[in-house]
C-alpha atoms as a PDB file:
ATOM      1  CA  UNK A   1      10.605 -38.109 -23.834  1.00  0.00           C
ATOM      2  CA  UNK A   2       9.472 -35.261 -21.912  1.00  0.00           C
ATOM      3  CA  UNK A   3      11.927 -34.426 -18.764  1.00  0.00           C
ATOM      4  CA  UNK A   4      10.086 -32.638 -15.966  1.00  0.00           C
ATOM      5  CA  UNK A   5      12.037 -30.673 -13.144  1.00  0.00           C
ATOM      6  CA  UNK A   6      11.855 -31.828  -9.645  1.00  0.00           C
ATOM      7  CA  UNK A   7       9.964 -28.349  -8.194  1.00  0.00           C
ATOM      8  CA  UNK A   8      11.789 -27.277  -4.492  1.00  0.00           C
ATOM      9  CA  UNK A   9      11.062 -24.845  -1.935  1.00  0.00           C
ATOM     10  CA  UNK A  10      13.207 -22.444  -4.384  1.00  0.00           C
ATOM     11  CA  UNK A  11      11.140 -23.632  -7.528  1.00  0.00           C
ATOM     12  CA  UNK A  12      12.780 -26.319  -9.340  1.00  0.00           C
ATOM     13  CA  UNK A  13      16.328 -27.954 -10.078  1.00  0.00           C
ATOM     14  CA  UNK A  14      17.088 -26.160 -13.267  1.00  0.00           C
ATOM     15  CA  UNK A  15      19.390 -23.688 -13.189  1.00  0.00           C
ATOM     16  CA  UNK A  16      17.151 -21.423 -14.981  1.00  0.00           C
ATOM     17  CA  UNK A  17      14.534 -21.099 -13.266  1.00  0.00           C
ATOM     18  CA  UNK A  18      13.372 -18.431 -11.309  1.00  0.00           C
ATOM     19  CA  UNK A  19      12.544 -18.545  -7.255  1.00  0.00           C
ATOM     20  CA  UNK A  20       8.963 -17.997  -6.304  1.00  0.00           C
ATOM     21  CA  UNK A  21      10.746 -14.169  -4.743  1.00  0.00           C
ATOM     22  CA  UNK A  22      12.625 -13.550  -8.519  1.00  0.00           C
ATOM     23  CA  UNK A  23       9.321 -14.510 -10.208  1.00  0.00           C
ATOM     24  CA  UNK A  24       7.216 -12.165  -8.178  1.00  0.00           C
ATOM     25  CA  UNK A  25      10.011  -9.096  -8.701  1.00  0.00           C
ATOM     26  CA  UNK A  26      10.283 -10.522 -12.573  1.00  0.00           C
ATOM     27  CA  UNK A  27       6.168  -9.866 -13.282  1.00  0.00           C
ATOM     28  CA  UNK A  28       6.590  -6.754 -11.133  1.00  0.00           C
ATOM     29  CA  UNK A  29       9.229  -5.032 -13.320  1.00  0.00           C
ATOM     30  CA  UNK A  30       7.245  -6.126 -16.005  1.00  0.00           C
ATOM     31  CA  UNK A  31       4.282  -4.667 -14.893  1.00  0.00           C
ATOM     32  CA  UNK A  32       6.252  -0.957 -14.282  1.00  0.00           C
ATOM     33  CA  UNK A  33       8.292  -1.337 -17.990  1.00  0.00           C
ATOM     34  CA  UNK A  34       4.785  -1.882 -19.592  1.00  0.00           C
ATOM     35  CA  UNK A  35       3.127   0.828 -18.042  1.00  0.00           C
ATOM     36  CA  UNK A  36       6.563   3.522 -19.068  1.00  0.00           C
ATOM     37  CA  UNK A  37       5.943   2.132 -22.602  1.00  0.00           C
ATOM     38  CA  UNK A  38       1.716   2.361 -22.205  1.00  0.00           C
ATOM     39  CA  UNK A  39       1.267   5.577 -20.546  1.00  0.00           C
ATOM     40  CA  UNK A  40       2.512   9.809 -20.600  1.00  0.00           C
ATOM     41  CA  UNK A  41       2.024  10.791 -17.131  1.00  0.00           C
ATOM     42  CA  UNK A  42       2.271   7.828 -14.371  1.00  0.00           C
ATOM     43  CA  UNK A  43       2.546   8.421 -10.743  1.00  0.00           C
ATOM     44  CA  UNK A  44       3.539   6.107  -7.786  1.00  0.00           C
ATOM     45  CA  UNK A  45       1.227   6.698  -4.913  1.00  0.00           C
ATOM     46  CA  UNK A  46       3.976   6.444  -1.710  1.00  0.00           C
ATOM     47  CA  UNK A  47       3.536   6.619   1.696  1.00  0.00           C
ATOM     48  CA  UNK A  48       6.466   5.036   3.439  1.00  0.00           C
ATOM     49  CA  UNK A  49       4.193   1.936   4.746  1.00  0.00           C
ATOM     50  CA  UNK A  50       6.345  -1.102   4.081  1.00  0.00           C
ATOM     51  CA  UNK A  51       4.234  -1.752   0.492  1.00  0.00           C
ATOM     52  CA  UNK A  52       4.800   1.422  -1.164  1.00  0.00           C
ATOM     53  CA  UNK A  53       8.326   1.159  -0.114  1.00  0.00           C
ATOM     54  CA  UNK A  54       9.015  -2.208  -1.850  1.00  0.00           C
ATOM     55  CA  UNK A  55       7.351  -1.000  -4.534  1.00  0.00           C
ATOM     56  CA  UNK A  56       9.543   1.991  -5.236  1.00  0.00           C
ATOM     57  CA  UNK A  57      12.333  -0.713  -4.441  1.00  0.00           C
ATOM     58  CA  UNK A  58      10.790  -2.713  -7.630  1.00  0.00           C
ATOM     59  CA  UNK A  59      10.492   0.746  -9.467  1.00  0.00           C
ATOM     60  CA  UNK A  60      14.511   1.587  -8.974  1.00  0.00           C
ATOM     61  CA  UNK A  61      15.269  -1.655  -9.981  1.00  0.00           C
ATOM     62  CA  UNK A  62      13.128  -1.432 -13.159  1.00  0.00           C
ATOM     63  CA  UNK A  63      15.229   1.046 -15.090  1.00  0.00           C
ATOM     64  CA  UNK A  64      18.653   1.207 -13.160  1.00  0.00           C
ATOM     65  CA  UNK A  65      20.922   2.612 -13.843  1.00  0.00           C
ATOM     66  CA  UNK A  66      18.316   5.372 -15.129  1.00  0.00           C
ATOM     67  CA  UNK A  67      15.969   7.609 -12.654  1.00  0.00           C
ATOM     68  CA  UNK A  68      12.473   5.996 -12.257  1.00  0.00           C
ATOM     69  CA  UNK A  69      10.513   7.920 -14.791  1.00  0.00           C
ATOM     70  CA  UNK A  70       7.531   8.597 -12.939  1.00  0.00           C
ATOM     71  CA  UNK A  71       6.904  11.153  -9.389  1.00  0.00           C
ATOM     72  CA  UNK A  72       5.691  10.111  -6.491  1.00  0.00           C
ATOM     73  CA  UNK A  73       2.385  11.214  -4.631  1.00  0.00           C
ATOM     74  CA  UNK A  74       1.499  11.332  -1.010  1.00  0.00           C
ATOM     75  CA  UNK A  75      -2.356  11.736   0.148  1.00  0.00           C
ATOM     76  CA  UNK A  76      -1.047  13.028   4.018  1.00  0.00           C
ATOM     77  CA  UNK A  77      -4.290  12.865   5.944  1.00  0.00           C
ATOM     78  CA  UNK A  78      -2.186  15.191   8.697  1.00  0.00           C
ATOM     79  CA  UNK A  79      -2.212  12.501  11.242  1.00  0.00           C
ATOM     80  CA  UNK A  80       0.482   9.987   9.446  1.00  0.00           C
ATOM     81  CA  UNK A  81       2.973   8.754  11.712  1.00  0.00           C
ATOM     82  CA  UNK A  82       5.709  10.662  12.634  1.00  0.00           C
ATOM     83  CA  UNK A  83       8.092   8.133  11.682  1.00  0.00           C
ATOM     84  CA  UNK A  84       6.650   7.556   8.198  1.00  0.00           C
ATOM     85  CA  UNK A  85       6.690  10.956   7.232  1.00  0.00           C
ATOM     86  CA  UNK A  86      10.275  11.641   8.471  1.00  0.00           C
ATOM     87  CA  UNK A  87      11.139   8.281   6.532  1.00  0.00           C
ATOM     88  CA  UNK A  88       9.378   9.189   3.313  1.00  0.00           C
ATOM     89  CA  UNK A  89      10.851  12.847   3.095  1.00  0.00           C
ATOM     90  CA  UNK A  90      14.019  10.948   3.638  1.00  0.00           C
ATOM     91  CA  UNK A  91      14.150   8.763   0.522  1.00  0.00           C
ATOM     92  CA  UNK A  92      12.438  11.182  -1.722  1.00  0.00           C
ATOM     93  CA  UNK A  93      15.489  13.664  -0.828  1.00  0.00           C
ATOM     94  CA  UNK A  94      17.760  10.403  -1.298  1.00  0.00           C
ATOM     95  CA  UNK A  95      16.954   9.671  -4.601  1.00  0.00           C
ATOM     96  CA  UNK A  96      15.935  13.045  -6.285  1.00  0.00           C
ATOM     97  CA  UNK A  97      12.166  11.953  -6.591  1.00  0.00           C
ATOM     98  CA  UNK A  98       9.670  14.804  -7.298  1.00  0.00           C
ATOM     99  CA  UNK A  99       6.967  14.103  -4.419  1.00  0.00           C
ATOM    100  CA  UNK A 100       3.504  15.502  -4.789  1.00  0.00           C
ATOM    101  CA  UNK A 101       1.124  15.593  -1.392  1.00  0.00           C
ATOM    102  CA  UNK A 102      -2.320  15.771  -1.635  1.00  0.00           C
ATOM    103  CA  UNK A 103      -3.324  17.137   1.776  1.00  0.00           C
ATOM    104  CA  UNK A 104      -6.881  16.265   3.430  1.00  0.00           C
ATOM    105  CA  UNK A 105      -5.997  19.228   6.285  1.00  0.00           C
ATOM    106  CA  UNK A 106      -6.241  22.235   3.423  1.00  0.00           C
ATOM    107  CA  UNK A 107      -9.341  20.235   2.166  1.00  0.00           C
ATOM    108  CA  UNK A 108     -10.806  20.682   6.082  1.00  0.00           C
ATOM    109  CA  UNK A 109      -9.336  24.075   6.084  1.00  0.00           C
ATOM    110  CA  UNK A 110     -11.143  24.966   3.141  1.00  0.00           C
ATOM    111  CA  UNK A 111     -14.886  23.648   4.460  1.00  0.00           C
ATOM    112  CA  UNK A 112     -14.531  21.329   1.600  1.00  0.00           C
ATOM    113  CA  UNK A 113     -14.528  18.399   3.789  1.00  0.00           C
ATOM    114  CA  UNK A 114     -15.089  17.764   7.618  1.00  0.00           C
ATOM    115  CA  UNK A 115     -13.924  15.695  10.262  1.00  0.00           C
ATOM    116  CA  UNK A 116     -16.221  12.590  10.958  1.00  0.00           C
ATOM    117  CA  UNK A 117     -17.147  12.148  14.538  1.00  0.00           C
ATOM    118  CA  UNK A 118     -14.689   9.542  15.238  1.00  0.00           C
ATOM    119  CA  UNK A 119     -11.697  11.238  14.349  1.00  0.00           C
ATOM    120  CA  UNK A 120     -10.441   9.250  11.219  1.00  0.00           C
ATOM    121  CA  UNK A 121      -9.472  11.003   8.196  1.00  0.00           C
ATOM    122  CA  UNK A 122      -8.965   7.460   5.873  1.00  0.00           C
ATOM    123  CA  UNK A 123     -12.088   7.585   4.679  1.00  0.00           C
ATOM    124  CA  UNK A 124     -11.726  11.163   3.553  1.00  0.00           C
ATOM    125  CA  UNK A 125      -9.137  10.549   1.127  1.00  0.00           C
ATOM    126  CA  UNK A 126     -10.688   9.632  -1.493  1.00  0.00           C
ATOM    127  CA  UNK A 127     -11.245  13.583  -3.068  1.00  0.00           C
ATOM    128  CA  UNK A 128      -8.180  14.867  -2.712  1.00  0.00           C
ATOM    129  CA  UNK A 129      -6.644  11.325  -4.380  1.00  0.00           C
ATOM    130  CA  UNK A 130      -8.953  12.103  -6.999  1.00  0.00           C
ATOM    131  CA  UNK A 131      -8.956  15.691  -7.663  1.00  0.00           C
ATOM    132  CA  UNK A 132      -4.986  15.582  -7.590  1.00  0.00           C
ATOM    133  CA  UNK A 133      -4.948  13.070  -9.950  1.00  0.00           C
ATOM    134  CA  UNK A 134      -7.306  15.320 -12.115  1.00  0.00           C
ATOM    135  CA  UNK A 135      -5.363  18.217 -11.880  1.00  0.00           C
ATOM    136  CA  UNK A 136      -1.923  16.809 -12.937  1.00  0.00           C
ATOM    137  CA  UNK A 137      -3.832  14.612 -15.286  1.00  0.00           C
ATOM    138  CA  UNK A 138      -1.881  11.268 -14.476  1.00  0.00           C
ATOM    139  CA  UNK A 139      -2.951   8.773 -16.515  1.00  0.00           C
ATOM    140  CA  UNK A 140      -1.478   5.500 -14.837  1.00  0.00           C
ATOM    141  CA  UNK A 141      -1.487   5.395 -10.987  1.00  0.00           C
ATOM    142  CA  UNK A 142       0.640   2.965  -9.283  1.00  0.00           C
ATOM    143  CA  UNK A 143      -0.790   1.252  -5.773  1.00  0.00           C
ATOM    144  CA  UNK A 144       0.677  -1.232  -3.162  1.00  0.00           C
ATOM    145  CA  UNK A 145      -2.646  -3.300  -3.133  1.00  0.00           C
ATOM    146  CA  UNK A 146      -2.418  -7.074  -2.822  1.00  0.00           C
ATOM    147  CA  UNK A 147      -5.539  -9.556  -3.432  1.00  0.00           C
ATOM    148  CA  UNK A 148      -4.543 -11.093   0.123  1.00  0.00           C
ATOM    149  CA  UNK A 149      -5.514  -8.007   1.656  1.00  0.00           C
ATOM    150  CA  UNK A 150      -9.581  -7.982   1.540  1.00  0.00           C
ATOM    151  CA  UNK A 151     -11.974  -9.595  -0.518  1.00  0.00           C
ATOM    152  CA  UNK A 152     -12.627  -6.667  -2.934  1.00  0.00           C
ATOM    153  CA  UNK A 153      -8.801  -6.090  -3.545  1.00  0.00           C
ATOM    154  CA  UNK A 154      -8.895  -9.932  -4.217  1.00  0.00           C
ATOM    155  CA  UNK A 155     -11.678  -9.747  -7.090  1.00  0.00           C
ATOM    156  CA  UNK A 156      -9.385  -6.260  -8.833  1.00  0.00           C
ATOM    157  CA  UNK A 157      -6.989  -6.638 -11.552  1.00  0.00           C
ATOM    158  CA  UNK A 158      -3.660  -5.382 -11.825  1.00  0.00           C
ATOM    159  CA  UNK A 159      -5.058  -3.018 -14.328  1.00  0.00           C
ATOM    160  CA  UNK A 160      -7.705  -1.573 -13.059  1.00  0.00           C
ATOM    161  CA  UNK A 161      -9.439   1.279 -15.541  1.00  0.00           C
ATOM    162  CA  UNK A 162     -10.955   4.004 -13.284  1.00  0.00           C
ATOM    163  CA  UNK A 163     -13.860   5.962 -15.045  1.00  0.00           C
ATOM    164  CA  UNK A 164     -13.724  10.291 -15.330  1.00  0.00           C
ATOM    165  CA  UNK A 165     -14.679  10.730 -11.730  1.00  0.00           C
ATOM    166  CA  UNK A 166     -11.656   7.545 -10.926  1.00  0.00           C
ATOM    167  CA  UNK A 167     -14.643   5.745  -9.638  1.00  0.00           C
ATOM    168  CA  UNK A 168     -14.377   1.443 -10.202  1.00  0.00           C
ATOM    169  CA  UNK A 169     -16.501  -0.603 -11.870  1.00  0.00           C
ATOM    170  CA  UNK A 170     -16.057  -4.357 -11.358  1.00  0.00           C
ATOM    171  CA  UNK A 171     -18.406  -5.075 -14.665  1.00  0.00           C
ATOM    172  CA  UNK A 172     -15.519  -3.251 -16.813  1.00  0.00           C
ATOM    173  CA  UNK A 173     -12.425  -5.095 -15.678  1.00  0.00           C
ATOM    174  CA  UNK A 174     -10.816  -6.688 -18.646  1.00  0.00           C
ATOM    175  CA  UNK A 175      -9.149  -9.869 -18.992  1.00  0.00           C
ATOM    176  CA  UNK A 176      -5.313 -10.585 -18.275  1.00  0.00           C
ATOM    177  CA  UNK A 177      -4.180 -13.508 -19.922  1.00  0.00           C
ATOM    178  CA  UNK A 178      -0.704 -14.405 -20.408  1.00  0.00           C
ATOM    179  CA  UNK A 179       0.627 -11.060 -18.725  1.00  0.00           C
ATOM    180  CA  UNK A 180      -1.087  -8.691 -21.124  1.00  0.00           C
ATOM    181  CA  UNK A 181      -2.093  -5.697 -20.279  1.00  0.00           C
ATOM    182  CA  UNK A 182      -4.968  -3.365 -21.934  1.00  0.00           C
ATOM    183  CA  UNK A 183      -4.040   0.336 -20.484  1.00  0.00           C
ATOM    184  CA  UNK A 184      -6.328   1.696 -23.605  1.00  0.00           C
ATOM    185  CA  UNK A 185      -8.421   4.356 -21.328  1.00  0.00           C
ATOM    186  CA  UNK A 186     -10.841   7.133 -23.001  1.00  0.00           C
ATOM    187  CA  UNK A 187      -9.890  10.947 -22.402  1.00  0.00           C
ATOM    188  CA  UNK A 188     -10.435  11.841 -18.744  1.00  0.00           C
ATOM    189  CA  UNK A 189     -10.535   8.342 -17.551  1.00  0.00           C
ATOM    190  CA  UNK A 190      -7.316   6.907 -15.823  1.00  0.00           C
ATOM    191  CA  UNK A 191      -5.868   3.351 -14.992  1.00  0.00           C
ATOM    192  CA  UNK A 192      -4.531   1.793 -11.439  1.00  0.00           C
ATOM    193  CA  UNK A 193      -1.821  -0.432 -11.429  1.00  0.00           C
ATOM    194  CA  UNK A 194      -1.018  -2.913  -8.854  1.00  0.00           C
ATOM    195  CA  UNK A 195       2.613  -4.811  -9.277  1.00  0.00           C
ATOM    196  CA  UNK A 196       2.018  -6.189  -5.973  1.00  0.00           C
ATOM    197  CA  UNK A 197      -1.040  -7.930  -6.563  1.00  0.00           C
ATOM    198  CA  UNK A 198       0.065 -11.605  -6.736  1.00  0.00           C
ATOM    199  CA  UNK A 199       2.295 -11.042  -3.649  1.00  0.00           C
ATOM    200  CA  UNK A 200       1.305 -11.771   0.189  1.00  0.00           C
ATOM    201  CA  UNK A 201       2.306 -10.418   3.435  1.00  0.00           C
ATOM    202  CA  UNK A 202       5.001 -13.018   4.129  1.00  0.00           C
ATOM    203  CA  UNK A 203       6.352 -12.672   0.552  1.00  0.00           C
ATOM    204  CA  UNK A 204       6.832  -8.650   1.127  1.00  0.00           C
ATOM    205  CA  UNK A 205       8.825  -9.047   4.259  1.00  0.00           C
ATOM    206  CA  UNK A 206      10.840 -11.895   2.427  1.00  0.00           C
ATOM    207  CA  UNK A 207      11.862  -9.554  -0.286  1.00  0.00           C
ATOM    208  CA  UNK A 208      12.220  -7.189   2.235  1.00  0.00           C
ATOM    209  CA  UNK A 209      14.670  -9.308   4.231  1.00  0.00           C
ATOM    210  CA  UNK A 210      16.197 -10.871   0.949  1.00  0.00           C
ATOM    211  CA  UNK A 211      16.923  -7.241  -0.529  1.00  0.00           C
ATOM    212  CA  UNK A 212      18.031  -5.656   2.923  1.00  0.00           C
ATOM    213  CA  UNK A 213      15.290  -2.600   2.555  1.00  0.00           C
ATOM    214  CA  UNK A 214      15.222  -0.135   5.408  1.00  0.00           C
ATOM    215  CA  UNK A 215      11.640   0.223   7.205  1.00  0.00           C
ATOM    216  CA  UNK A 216      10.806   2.645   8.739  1.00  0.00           C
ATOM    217  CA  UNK A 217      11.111   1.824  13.174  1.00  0.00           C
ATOM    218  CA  UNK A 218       7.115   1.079  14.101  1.00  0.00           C
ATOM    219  CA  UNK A 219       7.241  -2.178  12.091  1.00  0.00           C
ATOM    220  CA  UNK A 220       9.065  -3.744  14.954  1.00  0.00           C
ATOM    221  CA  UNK A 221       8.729  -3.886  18.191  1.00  0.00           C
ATOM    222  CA  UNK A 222       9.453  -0.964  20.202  1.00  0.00           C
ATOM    223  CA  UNK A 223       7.440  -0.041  23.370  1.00  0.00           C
ATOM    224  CA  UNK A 224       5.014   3.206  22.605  1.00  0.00           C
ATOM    225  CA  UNK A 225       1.480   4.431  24.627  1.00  0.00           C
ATOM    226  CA  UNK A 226      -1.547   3.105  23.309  1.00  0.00           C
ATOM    227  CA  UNK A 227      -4.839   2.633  23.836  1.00  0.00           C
ATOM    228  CA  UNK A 228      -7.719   0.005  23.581  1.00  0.00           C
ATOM    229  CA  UNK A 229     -10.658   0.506  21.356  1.00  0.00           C
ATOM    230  CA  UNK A 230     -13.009  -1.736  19.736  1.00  0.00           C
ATOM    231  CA  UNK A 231     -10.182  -4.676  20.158  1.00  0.00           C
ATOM    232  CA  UNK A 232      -6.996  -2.302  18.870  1.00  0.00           C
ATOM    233  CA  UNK A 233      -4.377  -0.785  20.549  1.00  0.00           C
ATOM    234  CA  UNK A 234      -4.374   2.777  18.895  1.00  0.00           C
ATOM    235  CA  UNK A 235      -1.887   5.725  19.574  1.00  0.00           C
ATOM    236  CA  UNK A 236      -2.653   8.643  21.331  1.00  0.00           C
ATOM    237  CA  UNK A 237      -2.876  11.593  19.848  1.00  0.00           C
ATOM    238  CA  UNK A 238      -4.285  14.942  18.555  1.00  0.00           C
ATOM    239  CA  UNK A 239      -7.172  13.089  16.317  1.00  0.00           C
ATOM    240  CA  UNK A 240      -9.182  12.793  19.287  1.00  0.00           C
ATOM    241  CA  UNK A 241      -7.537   9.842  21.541  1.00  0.00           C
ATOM    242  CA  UNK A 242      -7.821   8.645  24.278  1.00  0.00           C
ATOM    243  CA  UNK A 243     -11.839   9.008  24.741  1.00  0.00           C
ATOM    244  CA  UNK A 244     -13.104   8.898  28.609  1.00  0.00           C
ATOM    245  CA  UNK A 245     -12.709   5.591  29.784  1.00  0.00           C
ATOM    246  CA  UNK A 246      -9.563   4.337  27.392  1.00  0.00           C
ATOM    247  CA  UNK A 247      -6.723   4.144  29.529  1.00  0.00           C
ATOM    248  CA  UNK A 248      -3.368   5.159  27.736  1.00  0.00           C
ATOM    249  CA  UNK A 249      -0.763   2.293  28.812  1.00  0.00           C
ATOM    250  CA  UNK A 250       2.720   2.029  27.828  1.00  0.00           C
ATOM    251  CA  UNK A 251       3.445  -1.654  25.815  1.00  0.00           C
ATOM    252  CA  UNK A 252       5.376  -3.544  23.289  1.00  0.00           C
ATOM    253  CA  UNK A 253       3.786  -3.233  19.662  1.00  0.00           C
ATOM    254  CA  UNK A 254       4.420  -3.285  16.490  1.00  0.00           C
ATOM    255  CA  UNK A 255       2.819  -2.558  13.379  1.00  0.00           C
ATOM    256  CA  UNK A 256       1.633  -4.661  10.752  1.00  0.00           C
ATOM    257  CA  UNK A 257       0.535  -1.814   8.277  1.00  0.00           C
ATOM    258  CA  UNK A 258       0.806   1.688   8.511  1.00  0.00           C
ATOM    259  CA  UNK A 259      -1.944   4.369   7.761  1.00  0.00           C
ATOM    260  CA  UNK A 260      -4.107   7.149   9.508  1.00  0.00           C
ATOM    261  CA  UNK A 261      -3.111   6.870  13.136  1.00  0.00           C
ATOM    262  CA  UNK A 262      -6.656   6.903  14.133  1.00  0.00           C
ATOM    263  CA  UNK A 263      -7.483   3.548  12.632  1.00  0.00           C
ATOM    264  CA  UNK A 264      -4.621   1.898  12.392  1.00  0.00           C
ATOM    265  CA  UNK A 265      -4.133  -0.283  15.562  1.00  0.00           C
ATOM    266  CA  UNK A 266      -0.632  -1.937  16.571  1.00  0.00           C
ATOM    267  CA  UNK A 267      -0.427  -5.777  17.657  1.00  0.00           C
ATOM    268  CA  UNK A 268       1.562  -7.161  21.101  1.00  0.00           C
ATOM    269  CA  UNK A 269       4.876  -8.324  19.460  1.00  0.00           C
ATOM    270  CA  UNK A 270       8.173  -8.505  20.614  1.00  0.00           C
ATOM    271  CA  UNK A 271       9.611  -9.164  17.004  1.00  0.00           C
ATOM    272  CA  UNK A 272      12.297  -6.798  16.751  1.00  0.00           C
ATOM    273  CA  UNK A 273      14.176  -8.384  13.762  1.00  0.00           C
ATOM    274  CA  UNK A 274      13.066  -9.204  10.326  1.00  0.00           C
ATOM    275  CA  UNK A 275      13.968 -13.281  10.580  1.00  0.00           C
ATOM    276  CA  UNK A 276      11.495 -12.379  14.105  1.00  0.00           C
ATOM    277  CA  UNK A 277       8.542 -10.559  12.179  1.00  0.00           C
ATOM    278  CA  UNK A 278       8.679 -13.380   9.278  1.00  0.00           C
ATOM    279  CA  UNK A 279       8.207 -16.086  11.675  1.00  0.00           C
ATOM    280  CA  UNK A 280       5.327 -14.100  13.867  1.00  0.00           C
ATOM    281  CA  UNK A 281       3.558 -13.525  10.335  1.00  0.00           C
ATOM    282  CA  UNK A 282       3.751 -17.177   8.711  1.00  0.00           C
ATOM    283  CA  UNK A 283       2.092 -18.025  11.961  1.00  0.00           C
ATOM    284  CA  UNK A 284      -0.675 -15.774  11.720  1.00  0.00           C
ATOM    285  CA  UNK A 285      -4.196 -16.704  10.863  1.00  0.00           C
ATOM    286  CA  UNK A 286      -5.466 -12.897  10.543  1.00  0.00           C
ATOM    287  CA  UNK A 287      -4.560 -11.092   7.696  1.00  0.00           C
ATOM    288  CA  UNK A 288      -3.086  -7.825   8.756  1.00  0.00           C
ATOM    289  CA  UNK A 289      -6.191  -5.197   7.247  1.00  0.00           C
ATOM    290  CA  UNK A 290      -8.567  -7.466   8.906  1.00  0.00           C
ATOM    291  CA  UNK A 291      -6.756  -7.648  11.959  1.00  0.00           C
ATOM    292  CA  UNK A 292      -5.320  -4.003  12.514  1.00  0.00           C
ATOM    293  CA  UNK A 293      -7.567  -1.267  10.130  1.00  0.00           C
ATOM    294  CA  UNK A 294     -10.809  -0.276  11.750  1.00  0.00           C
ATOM    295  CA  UNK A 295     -11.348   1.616   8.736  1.00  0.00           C
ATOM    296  CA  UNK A 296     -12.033  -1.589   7.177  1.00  0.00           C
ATOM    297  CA  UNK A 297     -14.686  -2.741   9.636  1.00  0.00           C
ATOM    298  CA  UNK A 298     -16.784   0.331   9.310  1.00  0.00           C
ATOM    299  CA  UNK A 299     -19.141  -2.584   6.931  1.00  0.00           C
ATOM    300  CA  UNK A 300     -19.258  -5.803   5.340  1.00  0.00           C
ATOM    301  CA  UNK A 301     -18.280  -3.537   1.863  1.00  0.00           C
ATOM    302  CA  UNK A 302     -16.105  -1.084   3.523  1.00  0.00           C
ATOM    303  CA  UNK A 303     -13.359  -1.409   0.879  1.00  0.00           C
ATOM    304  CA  UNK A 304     -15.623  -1.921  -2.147  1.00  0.00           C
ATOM    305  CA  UNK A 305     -17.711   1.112  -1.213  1.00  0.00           C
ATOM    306  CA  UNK A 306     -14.344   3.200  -1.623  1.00  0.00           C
ATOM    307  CA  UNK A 307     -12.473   1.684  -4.478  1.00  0.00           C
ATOM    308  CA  UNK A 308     -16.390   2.649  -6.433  1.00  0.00           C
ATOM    309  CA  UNK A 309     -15.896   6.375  -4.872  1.00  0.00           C
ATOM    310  CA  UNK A 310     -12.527   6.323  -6.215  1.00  0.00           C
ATOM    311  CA  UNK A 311     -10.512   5.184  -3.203  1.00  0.00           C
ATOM    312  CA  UNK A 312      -7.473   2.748  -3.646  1.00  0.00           C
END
């Protein structure tokens, strides 16, 4: 006779098994273990937004009490957040990390690339990512990407082969049954590696609350100038904001997700707790790229145009 656990909330009765939280972190250690035994030269790409950060959590937790074995990399398109920066910096120094920054400012310095007319630098990313990744010849890139995020993220596996000029095919992906992974890449060619895939917003601020991470201060609610545009409060600054006609006015936002300041846009929220922010996100329809990156509504294929340039 075949006895079948009563599956809770918490997954089921058994002592043994796992939470739907201890499952995600489980396949997520996994995922970094296979890629220390797979690959020479990974990297974690880390920006101090809230997925990068649980992600270097994961990554510390994989191979305690031993140093992560991989570096970290930063693509700092010179108008990060304050905050974020000062936050990053901080846990790099905290933890003896080795921190390489690709910067899109020398690029622009260097006529390579130039500014677009509306002020974002997101979208100009993509060669320095690359060309660093060339030049220290990683081999396995870690990303904070989650198939919740946006439709092409949804349709990418966690790992994704990137060809000599880290652009993405979707006709190449390979299969991923059982948790196996095929990191077998040809000279030149490098993989991306998403631990975070099967996770969702709400389950990211869980962990976040479960494990007691530090976040960096604009992911609750604090009161900061902003500006409308195209249906976003965005913050004023030396990327070209306000234009004539946006009115800078002084409210209480928060962030959802954390990127260029440009097109990143904050939401009204007076969650200034993490029980707060988990309750104002399981009640929200809007998922937060679609609701708070104009970078993403530049076209239907915004993302998927990128990730084939190379872009995360």
């Amino acid at each position: 006779m075949t006895t079948v656990a009563k599956v809770t909330d918490e997954g089921t009765d058994s002592p043994y098994a796992l939470s739907h939280l201890d499952a995600l972190e489980s396949e997520a250690v996994h995922i970094f273990r296979e890629v220390a035994g797979e690959f020479e030269n990974p990297v974690i790409l880390f920006s101090g937004g809230k997925d990068s950060i649980v992600m270097l959590h994961l990554a510390l937790k994989a191979f305690a009490p031993a140093a992560i074995p991989f570096s970290l990399l930063h693509v700092d398109t010179g108008h990060n957040f304050p905050e974020v920066l000062e936050y990053r910096d901080r846990v790099v120094a905290e933890h003896g990390l080795r921190l390489h920054v690709a910067s899109v400012q020398d690029y622009i310095d260097r006529g390579v690339l130039r500014e677009r007319p509306d002020g974002t630098r997101n979208p100009l990313q993509t060669l320095p990512l690359t060309e660093k990744i060339q030049s220290e010849r990683f081999d396995a890139v870690f990303g904070g990407g989650r198939r919740d995020e946006e439709k092409a993220r949804a349709k990418e596996r966690v790992f994704s082969l990137r060809d000599e000029f880290s652009q993405w095919d979707p006709r190449r992906q390979r299969p991923e049954l059982w948790q196996l992974y095929n990191g077998r890449h040809a000279p030149g060619e490098h993989v991306r590696v998403f631990p975070l895939s099967n996770w969702t917003e709400l389950d990211v601020w869980q962990y976040i609350a479960r494990e007691d991470i530090e976040l960096p201060g604009i992911y609750f609610a604090h009161e900061r100038e902003v500006f409308e545009r195209a249906g976003m409060w965005l913050t004023a600054g030396e990327w070209g904001g306000p234009k004539a006609g946006e009115t800078v006015e002084t409210r209480l936002v928060r962030y959802r997700t954390v990127g260029d300041m440009s097109c990143t846009g904050a939401v009204d929220s007076d969650a200034t707790t993490l029980d707060a922010v988990i309750t104002e996100i399981a009640a929200s329809r809007l998922t937060e790229r679609g609701a708070t990156r104009a970078d993403d509504k530049m076209s239907e294929a915004a993302m998927e145009d990128r990730k084939r340039e190379g872009y995360f």
